[in-house]
N, C-alpha and C. Protein backbone atom coordinates (compact mmCIF):
# COMPACT_ATOMS: atom_id res chain seq x y z
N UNK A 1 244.45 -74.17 115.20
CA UNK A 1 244.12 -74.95 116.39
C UNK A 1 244.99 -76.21 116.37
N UNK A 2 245.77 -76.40 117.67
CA UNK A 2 246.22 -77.46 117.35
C UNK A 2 245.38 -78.92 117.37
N UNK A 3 246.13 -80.08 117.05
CA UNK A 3 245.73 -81.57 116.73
C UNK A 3 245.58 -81.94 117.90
N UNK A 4 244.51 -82.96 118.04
CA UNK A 4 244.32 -84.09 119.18
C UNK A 4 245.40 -84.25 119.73
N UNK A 5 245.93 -84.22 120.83
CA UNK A 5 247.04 -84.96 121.52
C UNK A 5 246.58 -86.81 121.42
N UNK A 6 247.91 -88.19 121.20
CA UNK A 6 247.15 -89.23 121.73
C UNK A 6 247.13 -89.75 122.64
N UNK A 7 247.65 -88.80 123.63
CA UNK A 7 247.93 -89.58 125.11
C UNK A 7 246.60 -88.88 125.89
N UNK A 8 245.35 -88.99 125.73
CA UNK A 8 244.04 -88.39 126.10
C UNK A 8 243.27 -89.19 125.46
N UNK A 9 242.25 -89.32 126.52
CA UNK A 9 240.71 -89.80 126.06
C UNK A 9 239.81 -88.23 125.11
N UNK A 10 239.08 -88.32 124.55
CA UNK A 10 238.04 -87.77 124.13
C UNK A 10 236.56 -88.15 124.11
N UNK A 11 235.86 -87.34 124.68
CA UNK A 11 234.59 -87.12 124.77
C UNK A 11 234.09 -86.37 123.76
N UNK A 12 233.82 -86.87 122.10
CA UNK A 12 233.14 -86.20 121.18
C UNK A 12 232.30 -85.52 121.20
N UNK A 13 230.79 -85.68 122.23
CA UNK A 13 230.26 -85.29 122.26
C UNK A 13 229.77 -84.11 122.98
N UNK A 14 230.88 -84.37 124.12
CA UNK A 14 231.02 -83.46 125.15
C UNK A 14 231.85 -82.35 124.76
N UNK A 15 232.67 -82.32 123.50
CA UNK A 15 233.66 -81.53 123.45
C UNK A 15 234.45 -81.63 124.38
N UNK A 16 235.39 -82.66 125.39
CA UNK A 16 236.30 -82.81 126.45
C UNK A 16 237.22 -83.81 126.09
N UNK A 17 237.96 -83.49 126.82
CA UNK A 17 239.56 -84.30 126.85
C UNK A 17 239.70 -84.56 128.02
N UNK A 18 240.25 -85.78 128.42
CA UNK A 18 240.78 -86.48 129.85
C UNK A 18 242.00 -86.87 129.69
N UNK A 19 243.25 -85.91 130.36
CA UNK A 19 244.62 -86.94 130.53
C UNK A 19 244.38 -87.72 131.40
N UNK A 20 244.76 -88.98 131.62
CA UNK A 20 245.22 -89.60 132.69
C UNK A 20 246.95 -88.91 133.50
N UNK A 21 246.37 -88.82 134.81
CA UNK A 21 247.27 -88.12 135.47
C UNK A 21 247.65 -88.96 136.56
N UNK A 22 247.59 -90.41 136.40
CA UNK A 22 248.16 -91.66 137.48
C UNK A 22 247.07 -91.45 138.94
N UNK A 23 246.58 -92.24 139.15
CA UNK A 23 246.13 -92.66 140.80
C UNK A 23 244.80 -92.60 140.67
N UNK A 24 244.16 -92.71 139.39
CA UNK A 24 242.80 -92.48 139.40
C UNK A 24 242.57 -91.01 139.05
N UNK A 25 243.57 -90.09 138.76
CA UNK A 25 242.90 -88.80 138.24
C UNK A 25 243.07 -88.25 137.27
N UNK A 26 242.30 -87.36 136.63
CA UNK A 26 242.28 -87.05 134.83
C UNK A 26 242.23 -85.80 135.10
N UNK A 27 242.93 -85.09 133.95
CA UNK A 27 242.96 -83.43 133.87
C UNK A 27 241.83 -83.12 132.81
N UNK A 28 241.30 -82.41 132.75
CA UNK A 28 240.12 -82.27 132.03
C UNK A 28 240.33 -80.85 130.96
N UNK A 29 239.89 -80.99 129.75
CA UNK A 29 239.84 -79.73 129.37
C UNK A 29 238.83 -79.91 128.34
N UNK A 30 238.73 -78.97 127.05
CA UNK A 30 238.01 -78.61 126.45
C UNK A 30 238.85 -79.12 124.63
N UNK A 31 238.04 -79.78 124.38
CA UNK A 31 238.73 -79.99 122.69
C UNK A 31 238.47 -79.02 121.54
N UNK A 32 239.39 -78.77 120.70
CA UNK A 32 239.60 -78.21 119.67
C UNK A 32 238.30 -77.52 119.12
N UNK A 33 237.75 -78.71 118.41
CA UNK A 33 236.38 -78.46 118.78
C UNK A 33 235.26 -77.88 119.17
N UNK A 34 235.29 -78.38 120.56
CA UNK A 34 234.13 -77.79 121.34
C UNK A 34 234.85 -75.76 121.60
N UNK A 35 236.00 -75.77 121.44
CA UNK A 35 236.47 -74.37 120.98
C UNK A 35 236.07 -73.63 119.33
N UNK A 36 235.73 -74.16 119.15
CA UNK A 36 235.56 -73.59 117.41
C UNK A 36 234.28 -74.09 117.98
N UNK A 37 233.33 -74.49 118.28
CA UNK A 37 231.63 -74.29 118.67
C UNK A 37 231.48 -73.19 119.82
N UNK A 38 232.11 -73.00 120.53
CA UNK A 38 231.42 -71.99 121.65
C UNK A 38 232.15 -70.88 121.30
N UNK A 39 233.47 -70.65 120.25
CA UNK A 39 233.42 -69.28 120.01
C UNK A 39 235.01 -68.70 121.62
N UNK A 40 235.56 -67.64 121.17
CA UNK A 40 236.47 -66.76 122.20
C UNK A 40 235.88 -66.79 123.91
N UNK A 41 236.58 -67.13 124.55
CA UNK A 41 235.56 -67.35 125.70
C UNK A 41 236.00 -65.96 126.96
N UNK A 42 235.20 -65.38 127.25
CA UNK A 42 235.08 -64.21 127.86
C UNK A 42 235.32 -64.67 129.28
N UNK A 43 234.54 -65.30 129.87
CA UNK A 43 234.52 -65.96 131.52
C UNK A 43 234.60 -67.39 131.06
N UNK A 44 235.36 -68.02 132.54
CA UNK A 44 235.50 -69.28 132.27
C UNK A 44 235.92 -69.59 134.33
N UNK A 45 234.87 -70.31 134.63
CA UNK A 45 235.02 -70.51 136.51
C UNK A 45 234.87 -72.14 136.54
N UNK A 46 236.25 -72.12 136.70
CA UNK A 46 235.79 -74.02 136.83
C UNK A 46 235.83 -74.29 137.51
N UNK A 47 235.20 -75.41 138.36
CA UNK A 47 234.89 -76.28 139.93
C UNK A 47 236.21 -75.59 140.78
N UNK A 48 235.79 -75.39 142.00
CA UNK A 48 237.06 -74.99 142.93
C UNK A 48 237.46 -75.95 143.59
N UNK A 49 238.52 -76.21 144.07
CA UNK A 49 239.40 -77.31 144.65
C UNK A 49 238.73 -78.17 145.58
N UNK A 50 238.78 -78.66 145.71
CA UNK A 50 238.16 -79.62 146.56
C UNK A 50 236.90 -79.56 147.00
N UNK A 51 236.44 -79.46 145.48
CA UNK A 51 234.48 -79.24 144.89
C UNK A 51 234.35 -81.01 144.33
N UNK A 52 233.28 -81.39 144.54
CA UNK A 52 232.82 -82.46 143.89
C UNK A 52 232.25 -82.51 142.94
N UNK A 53 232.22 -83.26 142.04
CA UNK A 53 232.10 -83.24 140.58
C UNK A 53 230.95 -84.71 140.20
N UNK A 54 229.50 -84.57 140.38
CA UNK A 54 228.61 -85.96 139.91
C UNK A 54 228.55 -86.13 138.26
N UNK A 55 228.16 -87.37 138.05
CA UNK A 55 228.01 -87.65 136.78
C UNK A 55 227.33 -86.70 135.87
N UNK A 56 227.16 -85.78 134.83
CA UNK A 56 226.29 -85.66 133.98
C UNK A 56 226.35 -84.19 134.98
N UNK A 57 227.08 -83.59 135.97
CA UNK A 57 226.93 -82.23 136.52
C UNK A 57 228.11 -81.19 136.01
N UNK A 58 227.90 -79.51 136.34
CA UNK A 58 228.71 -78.66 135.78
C UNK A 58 229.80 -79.07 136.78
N UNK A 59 231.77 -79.24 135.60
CA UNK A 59 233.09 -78.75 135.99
C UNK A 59 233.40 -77.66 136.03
N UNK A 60 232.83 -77.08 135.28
CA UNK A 60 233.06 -75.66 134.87
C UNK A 60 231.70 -74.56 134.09
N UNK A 61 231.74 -73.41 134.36
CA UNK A 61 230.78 -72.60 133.45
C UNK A 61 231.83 -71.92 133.10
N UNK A 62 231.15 -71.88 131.60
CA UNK A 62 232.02 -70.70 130.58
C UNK A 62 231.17 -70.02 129.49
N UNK A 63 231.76 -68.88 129.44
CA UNK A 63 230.97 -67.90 128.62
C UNK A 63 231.13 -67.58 127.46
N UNK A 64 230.92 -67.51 126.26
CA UNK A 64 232.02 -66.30 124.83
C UNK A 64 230.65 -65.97 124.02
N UNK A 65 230.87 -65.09 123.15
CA UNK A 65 229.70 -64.22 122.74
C UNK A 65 228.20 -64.77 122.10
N UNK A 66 229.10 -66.34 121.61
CA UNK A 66 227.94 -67.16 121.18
C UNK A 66 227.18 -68.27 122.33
N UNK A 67 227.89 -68.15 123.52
CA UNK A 67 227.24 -69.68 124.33
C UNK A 67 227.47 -69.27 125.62
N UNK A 68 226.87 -69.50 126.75
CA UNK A 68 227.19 -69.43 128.17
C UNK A 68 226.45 -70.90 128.67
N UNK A 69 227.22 -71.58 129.48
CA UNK A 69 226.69 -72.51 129.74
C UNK A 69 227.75 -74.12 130.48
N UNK A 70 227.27 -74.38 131.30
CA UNK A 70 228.06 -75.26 132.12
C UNK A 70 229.02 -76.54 131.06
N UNK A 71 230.17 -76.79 131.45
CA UNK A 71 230.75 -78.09 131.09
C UNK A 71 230.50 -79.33 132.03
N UNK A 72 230.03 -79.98 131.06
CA UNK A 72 229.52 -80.98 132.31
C UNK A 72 230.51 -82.64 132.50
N UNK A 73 230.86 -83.06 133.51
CA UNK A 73 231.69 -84.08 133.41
C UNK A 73 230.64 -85.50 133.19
N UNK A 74 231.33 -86.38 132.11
CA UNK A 74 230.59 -87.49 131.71
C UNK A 74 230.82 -89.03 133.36
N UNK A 75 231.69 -88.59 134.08
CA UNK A 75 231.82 -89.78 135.23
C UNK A 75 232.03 -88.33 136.70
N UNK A 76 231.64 -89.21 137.89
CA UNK A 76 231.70 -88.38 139.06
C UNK A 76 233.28 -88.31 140.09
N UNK A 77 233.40 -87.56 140.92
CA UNK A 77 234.50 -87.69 141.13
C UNK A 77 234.56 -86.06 141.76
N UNK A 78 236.33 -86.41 142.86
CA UNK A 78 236.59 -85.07 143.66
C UNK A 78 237.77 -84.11 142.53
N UNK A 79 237.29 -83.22 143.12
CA UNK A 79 238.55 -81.97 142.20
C UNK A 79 239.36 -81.80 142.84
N UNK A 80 240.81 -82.17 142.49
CA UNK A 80 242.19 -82.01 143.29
C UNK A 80 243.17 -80.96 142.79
N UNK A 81 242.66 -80.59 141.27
CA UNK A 81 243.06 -79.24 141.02
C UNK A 81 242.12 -78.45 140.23
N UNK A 82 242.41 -77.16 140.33
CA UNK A 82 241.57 -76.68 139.55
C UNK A 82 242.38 -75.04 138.94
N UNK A 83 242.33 -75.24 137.88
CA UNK A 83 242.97 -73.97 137.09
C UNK A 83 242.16 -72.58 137.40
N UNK A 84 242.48 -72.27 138.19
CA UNK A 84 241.88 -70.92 138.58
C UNK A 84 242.45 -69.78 138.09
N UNK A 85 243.47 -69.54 137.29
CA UNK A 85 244.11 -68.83 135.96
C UNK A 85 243.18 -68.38 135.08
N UNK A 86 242.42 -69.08 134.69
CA UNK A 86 241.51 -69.12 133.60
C UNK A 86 239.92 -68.18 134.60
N UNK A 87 240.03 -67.80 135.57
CA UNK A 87 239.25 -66.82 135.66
C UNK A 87 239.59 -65.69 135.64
N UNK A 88 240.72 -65.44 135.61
CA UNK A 88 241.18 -63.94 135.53
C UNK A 88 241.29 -64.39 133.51
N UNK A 89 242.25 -64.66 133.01
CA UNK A 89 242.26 -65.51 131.82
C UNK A 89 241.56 -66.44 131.17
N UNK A 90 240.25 -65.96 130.67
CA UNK A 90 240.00 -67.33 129.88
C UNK A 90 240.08 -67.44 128.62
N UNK A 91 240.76 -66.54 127.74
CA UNK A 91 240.82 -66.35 126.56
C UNK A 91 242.24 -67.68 126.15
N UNK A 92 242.75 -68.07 127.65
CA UNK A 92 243.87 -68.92 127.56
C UNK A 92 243.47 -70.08 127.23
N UNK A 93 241.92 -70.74 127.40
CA UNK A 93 241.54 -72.05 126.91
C UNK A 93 241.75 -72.32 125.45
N UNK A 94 241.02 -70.69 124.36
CA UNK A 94 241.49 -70.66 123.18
C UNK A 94 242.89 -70.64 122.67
N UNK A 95 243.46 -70.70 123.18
CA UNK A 95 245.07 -70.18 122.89
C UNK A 95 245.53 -71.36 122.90
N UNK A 96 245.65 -72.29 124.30
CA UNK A 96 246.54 -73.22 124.26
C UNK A 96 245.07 -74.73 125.02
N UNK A 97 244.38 -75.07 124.04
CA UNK A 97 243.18 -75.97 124.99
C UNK A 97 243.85 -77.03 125.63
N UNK A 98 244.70 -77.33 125.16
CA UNK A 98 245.35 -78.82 125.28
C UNK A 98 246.77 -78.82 126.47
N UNK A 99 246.95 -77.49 126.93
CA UNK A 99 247.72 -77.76 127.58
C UNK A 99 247.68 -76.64 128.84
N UNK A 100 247.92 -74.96 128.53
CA UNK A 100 247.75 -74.04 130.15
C UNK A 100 246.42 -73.82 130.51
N UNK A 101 245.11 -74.26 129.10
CA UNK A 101 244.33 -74.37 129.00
C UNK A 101 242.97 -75.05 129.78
N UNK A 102 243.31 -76.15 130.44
CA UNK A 102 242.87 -77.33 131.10
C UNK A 102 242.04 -76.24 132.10
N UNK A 103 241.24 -77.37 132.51
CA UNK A 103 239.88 -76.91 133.74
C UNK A 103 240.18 -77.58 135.19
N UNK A 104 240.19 -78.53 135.16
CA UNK A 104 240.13 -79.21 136.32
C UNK A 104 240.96 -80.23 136.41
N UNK A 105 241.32 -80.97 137.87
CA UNK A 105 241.58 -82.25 137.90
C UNK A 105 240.93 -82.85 138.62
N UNK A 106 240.37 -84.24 138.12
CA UNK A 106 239.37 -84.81 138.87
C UNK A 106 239.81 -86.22 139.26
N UNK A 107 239.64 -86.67 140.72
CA UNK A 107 239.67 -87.97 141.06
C UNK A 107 238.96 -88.89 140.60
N UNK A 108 238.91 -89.49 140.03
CA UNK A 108 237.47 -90.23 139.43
C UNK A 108 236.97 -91.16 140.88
N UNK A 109 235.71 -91.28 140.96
CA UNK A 109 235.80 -92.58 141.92
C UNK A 109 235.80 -93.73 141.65
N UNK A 110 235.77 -94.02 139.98
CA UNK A 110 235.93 -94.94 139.53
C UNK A 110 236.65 -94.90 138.31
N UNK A 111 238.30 -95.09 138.30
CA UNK A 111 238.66 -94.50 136.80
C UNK A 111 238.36 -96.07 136.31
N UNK A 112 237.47 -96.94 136.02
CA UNK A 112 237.04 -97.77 134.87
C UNK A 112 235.66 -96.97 134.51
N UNK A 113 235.22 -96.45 134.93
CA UNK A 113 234.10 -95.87 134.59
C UNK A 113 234.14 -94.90 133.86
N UNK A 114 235.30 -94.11 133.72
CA UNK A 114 235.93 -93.21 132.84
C UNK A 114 236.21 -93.57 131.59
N UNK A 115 236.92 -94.89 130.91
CA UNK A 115 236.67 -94.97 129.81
C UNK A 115 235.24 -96.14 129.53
N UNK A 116 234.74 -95.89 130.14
CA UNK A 116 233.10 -96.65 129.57
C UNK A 116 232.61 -95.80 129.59
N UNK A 117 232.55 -94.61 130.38
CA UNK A 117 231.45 -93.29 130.02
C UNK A 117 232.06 -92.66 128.79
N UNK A 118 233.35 -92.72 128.39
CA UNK A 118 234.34 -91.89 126.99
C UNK A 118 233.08 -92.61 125.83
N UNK A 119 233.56 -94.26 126.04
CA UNK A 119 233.28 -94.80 125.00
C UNK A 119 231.91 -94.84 125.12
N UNK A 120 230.88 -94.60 125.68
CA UNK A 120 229.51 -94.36 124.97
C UNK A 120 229.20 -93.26 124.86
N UNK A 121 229.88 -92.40 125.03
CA UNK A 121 229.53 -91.04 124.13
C UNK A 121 230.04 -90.95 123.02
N UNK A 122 231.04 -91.92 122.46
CA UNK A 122 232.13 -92.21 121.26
C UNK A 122 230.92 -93.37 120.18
N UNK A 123 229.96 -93.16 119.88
CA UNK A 123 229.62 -94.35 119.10
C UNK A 123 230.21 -94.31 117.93
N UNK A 124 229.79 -95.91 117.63
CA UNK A 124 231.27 -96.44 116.34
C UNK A 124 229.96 -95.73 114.76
């Protein structure tokens, strides 16, 4: 599995990664991690394009033999892309998480709220 990238936020708890992608929007995916907890993932349907995304609601549902169950985004915000690859493919999140891997892109409506929601799911 590869290493943390450091140009990304992490959500420890969430098992998620946020690039910053300039203008207020973050690419979202799934960490190392939260891949070695949910196991090979069979289905994987993440938010469709220009789906809205609330605090603490599902980006994505994904499936693998041990877990089915929504990814949920820690701040709210619109989806301006969305990897729809990964429903025909989702075995591609395991393969490459950090990069063809990714779920969504989300506008934040507030990217300061993005790293204050990172950092309290990050306690010291």
């Amino acid at each position: 599995m590869p290493d943390s990238p450091a140009d990304r936020l992490y959500d420890a708890a969430g098992y998620l990664w946020f690039k910053p992608e300039g203008e207020g929007v973050f690419r979202v995916g799934i960490t190392a991690d939260g891949i070695k907890t949910v196991g090979i993932l069979v289905a994987c349907m993440p938010k469709r394009l220009d789906g809205r995304v609330e605090a603490n609601r599902s980006l994505a549902t994904i499936e693998s033999g041990k877990w089915v169950g929504a990814v949920r985004s820690p701040f709210a915000g619109d989806v301006v892309e969305s990897n729809e690859e990964l429903i025909d493919h989702p075995e591609t999140v395991n393969r490459d998480p950090f990069g063809q891997g990714w779920l969504v892109a989300i506008k934040a409506d507030d990217p300061d709220m993005v790293k204050e929601a990172v950092a309290a799911s990050n306690p010291l």
